[in-house]
C-alpha atoms as a PDB file:
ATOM      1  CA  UNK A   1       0.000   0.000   0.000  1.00  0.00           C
ATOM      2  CA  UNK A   2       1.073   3.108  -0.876  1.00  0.00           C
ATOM      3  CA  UNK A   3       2.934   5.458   2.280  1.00  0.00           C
ATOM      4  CA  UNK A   4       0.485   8.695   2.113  1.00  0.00           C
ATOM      5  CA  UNK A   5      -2.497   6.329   2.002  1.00  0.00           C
ATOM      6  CA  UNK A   6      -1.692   3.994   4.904  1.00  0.00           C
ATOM      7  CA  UNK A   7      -0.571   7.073   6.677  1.00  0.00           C
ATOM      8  CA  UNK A   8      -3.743   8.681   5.791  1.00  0.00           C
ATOM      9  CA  UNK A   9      -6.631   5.528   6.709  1.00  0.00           C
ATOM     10  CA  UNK A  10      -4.506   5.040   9.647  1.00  0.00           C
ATOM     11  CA  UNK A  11      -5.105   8.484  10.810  1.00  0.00           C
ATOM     12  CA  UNK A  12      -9.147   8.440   9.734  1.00  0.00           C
ATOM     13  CA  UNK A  13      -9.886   4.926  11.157  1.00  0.00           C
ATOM     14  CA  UNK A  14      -8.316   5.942  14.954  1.00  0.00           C
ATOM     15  CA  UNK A  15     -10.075   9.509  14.573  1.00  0.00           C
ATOM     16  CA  UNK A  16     -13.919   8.312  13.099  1.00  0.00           C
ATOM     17  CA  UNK A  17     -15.267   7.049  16.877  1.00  0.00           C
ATOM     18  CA  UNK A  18     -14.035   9.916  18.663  1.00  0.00           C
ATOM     19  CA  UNK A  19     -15.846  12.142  15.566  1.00  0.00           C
ATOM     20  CA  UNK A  20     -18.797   9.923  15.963  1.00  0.00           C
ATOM     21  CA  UNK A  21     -19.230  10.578  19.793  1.00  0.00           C
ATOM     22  CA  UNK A  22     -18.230  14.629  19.657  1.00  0.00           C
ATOM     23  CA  UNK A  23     -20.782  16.923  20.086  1.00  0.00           C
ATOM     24  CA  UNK A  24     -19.787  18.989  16.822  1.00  0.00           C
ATOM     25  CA  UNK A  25     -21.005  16.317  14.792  1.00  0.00           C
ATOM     26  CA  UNK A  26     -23.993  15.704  17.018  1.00  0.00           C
ATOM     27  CA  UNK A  27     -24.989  12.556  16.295  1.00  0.00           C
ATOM     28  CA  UNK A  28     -28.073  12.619  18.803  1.00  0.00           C
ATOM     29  CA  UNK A  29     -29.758  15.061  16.671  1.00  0.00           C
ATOM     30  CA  UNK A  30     -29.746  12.654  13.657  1.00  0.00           C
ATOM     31  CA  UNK A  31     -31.350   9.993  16.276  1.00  0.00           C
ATOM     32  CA  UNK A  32     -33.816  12.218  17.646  1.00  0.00           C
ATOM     33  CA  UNK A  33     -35.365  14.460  14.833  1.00  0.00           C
ATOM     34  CA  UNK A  34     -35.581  12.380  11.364  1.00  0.00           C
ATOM     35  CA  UNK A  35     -35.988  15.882   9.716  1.00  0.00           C
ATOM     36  CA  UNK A  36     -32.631  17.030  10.729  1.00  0.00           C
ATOM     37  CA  UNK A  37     -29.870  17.602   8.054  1.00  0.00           C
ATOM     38  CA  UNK A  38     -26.027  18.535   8.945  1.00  0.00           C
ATOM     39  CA  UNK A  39     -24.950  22.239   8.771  1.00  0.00           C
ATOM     40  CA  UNK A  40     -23.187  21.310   5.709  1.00  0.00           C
ATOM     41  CA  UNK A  41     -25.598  20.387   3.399  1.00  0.00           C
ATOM     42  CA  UNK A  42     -27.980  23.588   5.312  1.00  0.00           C
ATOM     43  CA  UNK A  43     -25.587  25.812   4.200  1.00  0.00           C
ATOM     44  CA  UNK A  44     -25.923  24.906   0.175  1.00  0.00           C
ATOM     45  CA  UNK A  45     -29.976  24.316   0.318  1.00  0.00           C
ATOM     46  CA  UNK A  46     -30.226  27.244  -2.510  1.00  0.00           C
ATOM     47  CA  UNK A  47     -27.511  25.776  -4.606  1.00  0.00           C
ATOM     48  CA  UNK A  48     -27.872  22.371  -4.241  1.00  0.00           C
ATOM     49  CA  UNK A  49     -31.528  22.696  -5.921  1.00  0.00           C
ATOM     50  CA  UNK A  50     -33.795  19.707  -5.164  1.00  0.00           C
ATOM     51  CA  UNK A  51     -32.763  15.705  -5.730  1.00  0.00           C
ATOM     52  CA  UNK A  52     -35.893  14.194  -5.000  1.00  0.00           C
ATOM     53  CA  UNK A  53     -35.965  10.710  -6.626  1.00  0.00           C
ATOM     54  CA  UNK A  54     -32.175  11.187  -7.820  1.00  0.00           C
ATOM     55  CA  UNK A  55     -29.265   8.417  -6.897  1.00  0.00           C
ATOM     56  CA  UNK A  56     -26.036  10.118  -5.924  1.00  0.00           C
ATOM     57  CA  UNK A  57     -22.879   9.028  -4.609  1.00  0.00           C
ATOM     58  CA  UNK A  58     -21.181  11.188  -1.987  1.00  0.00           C
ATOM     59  CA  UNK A  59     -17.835  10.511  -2.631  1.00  0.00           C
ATOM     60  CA  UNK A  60     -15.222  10.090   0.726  1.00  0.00           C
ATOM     61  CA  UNK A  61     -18.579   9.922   3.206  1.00  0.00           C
ATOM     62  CA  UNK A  62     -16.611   9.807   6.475  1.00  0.00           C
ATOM     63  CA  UNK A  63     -19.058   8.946   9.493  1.00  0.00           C
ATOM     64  CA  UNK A  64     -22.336   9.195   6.659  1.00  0.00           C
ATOM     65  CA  UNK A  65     -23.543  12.912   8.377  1.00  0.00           C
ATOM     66  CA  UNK A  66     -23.563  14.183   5.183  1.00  0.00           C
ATOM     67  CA  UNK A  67     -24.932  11.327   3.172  1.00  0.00           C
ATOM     68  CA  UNK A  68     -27.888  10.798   5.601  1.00  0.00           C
ATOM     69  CA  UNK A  69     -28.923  14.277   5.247  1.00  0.00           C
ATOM     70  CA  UNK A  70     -28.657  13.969   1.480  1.00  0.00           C
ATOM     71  CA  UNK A  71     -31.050  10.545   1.748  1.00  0.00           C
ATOM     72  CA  UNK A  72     -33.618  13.126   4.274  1.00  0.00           C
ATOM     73  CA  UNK A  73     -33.944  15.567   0.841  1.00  0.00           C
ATOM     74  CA  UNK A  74     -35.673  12.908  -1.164  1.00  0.00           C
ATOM     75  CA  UNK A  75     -31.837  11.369  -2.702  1.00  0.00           C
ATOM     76  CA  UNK A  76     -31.049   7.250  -3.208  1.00  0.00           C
ATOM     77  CA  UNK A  77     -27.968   7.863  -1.581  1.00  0.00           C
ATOM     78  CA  UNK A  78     -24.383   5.596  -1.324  1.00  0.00           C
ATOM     79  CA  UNK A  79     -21.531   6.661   0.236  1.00  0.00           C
ATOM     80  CA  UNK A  80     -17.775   6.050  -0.578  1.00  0.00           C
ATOM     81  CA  UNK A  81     -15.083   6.236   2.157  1.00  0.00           C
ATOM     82  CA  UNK A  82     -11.591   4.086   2.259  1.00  0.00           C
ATOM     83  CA  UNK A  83     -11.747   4.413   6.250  1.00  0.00           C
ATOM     84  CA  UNK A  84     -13.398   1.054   7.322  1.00  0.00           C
ATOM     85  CA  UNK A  85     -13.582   2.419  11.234  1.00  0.00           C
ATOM     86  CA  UNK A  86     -15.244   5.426   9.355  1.00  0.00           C
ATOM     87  CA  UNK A  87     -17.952   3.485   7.717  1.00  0.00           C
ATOM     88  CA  UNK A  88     -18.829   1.493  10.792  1.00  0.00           C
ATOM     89  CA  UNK A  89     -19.874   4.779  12.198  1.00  0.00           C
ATOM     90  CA  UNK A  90     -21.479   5.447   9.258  1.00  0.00           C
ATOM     91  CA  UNK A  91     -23.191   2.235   8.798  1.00  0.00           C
ATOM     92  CA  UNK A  92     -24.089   2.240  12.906  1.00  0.00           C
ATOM     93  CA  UNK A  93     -26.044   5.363  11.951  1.00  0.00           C
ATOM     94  CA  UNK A  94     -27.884   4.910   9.381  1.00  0.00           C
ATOM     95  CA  UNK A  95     -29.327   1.831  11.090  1.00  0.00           C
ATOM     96  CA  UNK A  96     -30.596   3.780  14.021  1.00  0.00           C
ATOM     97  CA  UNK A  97     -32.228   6.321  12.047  1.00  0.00           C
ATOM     98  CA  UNK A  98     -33.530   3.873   9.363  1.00  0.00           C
ATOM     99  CA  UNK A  99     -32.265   6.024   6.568  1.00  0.00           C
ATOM    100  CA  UNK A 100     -31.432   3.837   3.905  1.00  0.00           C
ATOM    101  CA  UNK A 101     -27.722   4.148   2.535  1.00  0.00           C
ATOM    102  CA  UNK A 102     -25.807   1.593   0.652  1.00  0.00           C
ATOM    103  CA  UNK A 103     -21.877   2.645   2.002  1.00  0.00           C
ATOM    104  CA  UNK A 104     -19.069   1.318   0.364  1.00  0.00           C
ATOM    105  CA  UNK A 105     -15.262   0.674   1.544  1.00  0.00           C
ATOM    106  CA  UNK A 106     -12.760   1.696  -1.687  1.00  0.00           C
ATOM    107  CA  UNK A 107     -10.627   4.474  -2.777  1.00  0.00           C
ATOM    108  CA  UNK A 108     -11.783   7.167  -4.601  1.00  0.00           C
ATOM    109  CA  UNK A 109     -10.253   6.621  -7.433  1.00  0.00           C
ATOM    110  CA  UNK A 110     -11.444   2.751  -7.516  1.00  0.00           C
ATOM    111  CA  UNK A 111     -15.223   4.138  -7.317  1.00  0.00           C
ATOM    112  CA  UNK A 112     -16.024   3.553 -10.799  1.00  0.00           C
ATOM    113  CA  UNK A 113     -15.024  -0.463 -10.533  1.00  0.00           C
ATOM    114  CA  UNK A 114     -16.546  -0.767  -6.855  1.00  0.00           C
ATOM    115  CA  UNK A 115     -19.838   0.960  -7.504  1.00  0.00           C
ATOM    116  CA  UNK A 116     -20.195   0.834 -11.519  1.00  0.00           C
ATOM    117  CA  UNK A 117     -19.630   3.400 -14.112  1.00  0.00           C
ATOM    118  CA  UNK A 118     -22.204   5.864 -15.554  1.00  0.00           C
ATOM    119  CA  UNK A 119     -24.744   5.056 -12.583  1.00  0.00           C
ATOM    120  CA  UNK A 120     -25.196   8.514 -11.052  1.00  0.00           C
ATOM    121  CA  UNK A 121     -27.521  11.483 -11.406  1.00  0.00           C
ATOM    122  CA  UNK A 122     -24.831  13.687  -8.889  1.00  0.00           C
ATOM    123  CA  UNK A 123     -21.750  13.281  -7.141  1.00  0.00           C
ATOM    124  CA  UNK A 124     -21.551  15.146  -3.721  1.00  0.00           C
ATOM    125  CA  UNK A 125     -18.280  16.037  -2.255  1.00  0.00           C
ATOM    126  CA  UNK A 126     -17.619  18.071   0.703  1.00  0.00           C
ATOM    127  CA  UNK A 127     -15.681  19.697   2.998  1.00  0.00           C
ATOM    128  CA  UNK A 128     -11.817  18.640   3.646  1.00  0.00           C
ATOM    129  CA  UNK A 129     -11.950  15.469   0.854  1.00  0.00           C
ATOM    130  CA  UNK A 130     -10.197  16.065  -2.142  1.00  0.00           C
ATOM    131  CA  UNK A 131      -7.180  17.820  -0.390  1.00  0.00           C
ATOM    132  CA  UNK A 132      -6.272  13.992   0.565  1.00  0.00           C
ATOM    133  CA  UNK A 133      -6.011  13.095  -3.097  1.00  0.00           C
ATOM    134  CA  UNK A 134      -2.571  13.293  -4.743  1.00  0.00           C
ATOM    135  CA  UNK A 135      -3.964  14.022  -8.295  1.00  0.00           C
ATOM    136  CA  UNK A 136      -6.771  16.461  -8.654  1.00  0.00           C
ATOM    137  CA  UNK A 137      -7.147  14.885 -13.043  1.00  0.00           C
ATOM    138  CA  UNK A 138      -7.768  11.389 -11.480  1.00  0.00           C
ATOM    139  CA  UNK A 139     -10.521  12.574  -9.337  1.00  0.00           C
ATOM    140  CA  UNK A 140     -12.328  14.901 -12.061  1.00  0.00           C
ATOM    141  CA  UNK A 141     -11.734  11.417 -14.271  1.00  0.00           C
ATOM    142  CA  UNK A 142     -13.744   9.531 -11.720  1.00  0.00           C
ATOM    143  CA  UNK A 143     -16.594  11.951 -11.461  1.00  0.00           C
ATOM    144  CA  UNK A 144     -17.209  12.082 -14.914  1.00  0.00           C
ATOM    145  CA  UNK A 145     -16.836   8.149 -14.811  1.00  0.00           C
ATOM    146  CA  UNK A 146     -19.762   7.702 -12.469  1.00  0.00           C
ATOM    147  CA  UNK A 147     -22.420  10.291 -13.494  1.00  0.00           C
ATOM    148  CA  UNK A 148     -25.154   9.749 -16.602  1.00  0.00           C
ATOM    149  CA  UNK A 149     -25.023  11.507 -18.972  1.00  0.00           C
ATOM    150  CA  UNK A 150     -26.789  14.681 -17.806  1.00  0.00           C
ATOM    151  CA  UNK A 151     -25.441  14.461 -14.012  1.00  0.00           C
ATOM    152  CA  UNK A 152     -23.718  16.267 -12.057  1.00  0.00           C
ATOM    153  CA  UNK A 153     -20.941  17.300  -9.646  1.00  0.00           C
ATOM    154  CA  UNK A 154     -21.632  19.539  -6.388  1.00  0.00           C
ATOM    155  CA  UNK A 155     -18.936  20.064  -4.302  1.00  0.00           C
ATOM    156  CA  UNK A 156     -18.402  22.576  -1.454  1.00  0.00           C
ATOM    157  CA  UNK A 157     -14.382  22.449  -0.099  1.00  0.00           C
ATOM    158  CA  UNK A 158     -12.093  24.501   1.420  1.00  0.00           C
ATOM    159  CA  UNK A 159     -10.590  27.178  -0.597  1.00  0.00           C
ATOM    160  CA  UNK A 160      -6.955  26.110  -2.207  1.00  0.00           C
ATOM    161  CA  UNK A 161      -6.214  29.577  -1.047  1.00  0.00           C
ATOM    162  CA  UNK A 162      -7.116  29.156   2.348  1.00  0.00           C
ATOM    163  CA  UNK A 163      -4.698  26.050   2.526  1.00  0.00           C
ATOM    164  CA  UNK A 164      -1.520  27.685   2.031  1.00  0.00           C
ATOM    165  CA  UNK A 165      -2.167  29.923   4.678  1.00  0.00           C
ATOM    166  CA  UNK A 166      -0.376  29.775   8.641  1.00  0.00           C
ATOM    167  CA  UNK A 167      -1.428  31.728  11.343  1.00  0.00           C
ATOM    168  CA  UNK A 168       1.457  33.176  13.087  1.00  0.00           C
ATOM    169  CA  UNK A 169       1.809  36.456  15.573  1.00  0.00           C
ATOM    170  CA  UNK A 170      -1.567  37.484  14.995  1.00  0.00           C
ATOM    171  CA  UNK A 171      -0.129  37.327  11.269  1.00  0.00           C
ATOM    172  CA  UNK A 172      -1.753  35.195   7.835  1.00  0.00           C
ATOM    173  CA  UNK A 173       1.287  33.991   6.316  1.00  0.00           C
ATOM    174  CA  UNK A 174       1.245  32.600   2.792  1.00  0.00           C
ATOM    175  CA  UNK A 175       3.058  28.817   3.914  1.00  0.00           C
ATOM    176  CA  UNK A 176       2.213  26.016   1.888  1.00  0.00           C
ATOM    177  CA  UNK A 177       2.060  25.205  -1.536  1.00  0.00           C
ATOM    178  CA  UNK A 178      -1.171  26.366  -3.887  1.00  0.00           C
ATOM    179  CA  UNK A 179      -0.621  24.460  -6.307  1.00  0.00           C
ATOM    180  CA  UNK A 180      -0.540  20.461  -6.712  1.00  0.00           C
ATOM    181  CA  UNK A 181       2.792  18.905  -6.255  1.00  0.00           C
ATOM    182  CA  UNK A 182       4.187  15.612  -6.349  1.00  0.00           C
ATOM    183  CA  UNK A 183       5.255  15.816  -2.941  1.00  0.00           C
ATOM    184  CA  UNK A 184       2.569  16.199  -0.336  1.00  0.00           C
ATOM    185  CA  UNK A 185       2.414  17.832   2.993  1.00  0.00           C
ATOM    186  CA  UNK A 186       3.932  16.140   5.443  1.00  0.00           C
ATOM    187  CA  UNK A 187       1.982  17.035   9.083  1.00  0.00           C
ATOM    188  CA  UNK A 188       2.609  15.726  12.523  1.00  0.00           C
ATOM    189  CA  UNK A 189      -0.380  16.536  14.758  1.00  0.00           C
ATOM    190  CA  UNK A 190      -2.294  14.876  17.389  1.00  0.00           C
ATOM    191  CA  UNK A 191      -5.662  16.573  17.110  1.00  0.00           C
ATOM    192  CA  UNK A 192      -8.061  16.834  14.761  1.00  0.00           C
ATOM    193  CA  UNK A 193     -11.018  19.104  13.930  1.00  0.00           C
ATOM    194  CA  UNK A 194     -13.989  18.326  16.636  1.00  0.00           C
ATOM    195  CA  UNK A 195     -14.175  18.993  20.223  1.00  0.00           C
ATOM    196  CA  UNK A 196     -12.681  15.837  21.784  1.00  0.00           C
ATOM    197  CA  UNK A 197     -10.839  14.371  24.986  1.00  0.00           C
ATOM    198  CA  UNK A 198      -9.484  11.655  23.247  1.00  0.00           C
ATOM    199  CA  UNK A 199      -5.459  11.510  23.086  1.00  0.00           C
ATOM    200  CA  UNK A 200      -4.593  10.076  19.350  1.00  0.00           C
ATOM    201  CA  UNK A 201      -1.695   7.867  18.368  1.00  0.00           C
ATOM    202  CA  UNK A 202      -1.495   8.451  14.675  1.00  0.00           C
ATOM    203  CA  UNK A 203      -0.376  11.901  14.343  1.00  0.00           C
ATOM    204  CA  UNK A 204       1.496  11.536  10.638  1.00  0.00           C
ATOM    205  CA  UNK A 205      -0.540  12.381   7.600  1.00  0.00           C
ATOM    206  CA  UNK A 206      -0.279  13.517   3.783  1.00  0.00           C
ATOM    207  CA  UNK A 207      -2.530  15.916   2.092  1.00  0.00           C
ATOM    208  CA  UNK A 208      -2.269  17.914  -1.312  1.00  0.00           C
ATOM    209  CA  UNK A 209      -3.761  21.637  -2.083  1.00  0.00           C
ATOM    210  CA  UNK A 210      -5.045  22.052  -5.699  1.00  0.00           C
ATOM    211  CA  UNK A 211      -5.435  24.943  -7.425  1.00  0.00           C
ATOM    212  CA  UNK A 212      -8.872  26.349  -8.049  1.00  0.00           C
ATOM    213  CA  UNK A 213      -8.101  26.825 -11.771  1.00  0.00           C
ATOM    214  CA  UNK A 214      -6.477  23.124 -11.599  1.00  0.00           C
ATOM    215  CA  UNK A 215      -9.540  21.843 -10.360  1.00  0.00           C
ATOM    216  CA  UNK A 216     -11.686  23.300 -12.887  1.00  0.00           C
ATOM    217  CA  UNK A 217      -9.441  22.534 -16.029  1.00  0.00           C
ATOM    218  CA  UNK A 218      -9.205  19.073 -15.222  1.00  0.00           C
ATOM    219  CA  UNK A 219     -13.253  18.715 -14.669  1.00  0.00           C
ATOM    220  CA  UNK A 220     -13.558  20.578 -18.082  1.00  0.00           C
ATOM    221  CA  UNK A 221     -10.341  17.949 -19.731  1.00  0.00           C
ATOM    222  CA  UNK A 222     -12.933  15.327 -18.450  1.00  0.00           C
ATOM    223  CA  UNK A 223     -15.709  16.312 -20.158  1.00  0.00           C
ATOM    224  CA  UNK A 224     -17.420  18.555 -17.750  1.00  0.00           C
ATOM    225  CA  UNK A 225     -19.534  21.716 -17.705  1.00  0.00           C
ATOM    226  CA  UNK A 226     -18.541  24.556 -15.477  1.00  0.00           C
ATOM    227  CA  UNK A 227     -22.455  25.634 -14.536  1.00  0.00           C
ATOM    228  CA  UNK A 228     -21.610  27.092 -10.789  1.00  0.00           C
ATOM    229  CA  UNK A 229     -18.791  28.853  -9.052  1.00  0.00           C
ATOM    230  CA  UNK A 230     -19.685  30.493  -5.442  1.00  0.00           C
ATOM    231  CA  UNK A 231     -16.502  31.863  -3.205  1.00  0.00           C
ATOM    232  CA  UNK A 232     -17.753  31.961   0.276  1.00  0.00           C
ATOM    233  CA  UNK A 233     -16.042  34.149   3.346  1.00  0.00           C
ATOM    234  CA  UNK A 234     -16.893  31.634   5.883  1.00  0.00           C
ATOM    235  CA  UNK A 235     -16.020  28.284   6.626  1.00  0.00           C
ATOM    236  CA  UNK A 236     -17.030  25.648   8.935  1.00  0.00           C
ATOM    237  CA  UNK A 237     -14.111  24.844  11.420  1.00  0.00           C
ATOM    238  CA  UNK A 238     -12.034  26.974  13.012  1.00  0.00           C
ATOM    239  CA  UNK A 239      -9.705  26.953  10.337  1.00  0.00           C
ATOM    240  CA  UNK A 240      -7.050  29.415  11.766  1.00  0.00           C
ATOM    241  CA  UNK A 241      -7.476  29.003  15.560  1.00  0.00           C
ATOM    242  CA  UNK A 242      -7.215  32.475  17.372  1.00  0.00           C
ATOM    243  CA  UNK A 243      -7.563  34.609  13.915  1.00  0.00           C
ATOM    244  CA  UNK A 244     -11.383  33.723  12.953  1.00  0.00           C
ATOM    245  CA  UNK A 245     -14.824  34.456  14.888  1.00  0.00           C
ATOM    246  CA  UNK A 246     -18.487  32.473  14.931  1.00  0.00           C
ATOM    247  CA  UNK A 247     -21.228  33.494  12.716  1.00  0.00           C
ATOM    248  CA  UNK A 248     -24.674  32.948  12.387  1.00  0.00           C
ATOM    249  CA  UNK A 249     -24.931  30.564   9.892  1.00  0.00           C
ATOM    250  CA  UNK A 250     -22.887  28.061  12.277  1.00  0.00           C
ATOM    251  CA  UNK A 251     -19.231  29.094  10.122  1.00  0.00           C
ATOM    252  CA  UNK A 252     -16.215  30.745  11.004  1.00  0.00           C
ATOM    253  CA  UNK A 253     -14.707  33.148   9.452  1.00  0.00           C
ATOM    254  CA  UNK A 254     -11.851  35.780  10.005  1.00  0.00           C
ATOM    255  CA  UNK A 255     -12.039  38.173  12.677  1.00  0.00           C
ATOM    256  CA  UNK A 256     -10.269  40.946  11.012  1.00  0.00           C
ATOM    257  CA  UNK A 257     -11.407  41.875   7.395  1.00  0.00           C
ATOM    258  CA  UNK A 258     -12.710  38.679   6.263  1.00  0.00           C
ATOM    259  CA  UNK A 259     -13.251  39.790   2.547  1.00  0.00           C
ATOM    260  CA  UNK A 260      -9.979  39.872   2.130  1.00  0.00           C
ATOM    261  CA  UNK A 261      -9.637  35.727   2.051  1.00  0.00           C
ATOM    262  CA  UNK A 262     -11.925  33.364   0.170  1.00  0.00           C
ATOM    263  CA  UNK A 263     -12.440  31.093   2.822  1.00  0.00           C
ATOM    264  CA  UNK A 264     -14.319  28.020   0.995  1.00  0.00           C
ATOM    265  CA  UNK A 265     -16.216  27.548  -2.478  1.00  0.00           C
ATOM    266  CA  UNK A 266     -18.895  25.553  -3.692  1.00  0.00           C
ATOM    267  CA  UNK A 267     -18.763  24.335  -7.450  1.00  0.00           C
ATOM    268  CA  UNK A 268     -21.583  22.812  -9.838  1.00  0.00           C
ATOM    269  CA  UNK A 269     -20.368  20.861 -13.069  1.00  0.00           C
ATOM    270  CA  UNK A 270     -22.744  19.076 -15.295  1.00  0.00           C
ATOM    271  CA  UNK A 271     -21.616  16.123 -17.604  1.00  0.00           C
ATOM    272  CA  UNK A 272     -23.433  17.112 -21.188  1.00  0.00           C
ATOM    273  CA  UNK A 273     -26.827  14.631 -22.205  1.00  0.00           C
END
């Protein structure tokens, strides 16, 4: 197996329980009100437009938050995630609520061999997934590999901008690389992104930034139709502890002069009928 990706599952298989049981992802709210979507997926309602009756795949599904929420609009839903620990969670969940979800254990860019090619009306991606991927033209391959003709990609991420940023002296310094490299990030850190006591072991990961006009040039090599493009100054971590602030909407953003960073972006492509 390659280094990054047993570095990687590693890192999401120790990290899925404690996710599972933190109160950011508040799990007892899926169990307790069968109406209740995840702040993701809330935050893109206008966007997203409705999928009633439509199969999708969300592509690297995690703990299924997303997915379930997805299957609560009116979607067939099946989730993709190469985390088994992950997709116990996932698969734990969807039990207890009843919401029906086919999840699936594979890479992302095996998806069109585990789960059969030209079988989707939309893939949904979403926050913090495709910065794991070394190749940014293999994943916009895949997409186009699992939709109909006539479906389409919605993805909200973090913006590639936002990722080469480090928060230092009360200062934003430009860090990390924009664009994709052959050489990933190397990162040693022992937390992770939820409220949590629990002390990890795997601290080691990979990750990749891509460039928002690499990302759209390889969707558009692949086939694709650029229909959306929506720069957002919030997103919905604290990505840059002690520099951002809480908003309404459930997002962070940065304290001081926010427009001056596009924080995340959320991206339609269709493939053409």
């Amino acid at each position: 197996m390659d280094e990054s990706l047993r570095l990687n599952r590693a890192s999401w298989d120790e990290r899925a329980p404690a996710h599972a049981a933190s109160p950011d992802y508040g799990i007892d709210r899926y169990l307790n009100d069968p109406s209740f979507i995840s702040d993701i997926v809330r935050f893109d309602l206008p966007r997203l437009g409705d999928v009633t009756g439509l199969t999708g795949v969300h592509l690297q599904c995690h703990i299924g938050t997303d997915t379930i929420s997805l299957v609560r609009l009116g979607a067939r839903m099946t989730g993709l995630d190469f985390s088994p620990a992950s997709l116990a969670e996932a698969r734990r969940l969807a039990e207890a609520t009843g919401d029906p979800v086919e999840f699936v254990e594979a890479e992302v860019y095996d998806a069109p061999r585990a789960l059969g090619r030209g079988r989707f009306d939309f893939v949904f991606t979403g926050i913090g997934a495709i910065c794991w991927l070394p190749s940014i033209r293999r994943w916009a391959e895949v997409v186009a590999e699992l939709l109909v003709p006539g479906g389409w990609l919605f993805i909200r991420e973090g913006h590639p901008m936002l990722w080469t940023l480090d928060a230092r002296n009360d200062q934003l310094l430009v860090e990390y690389p924009y664009f994709e490299r052959a050489d990933p990030n190397v990162w040693d850190d022992g937390g992770t992104y939820v409220e949590t006591e629990t002390k990890f072991e795997t601290t080691v990961t990979h990750d990749w930034n891509h460039g928002l006009g690499e990302i759209i040039s390889t969707l558009l090599a692949a086939g694709m139709e650029l229909k959306m493009l929506v720069e957002h100054d919030s997103v919905p971590w604290e990505a840059l502890p002690g520099q951002m602030e809480r908003t309404g909407a459930k997002e962070w953003r940065l304290a001081d002069r926010p427009w001056r960073l596009p924080h995340t972006y959320t991206l339609r492509a269709v493939k053409p009928a």
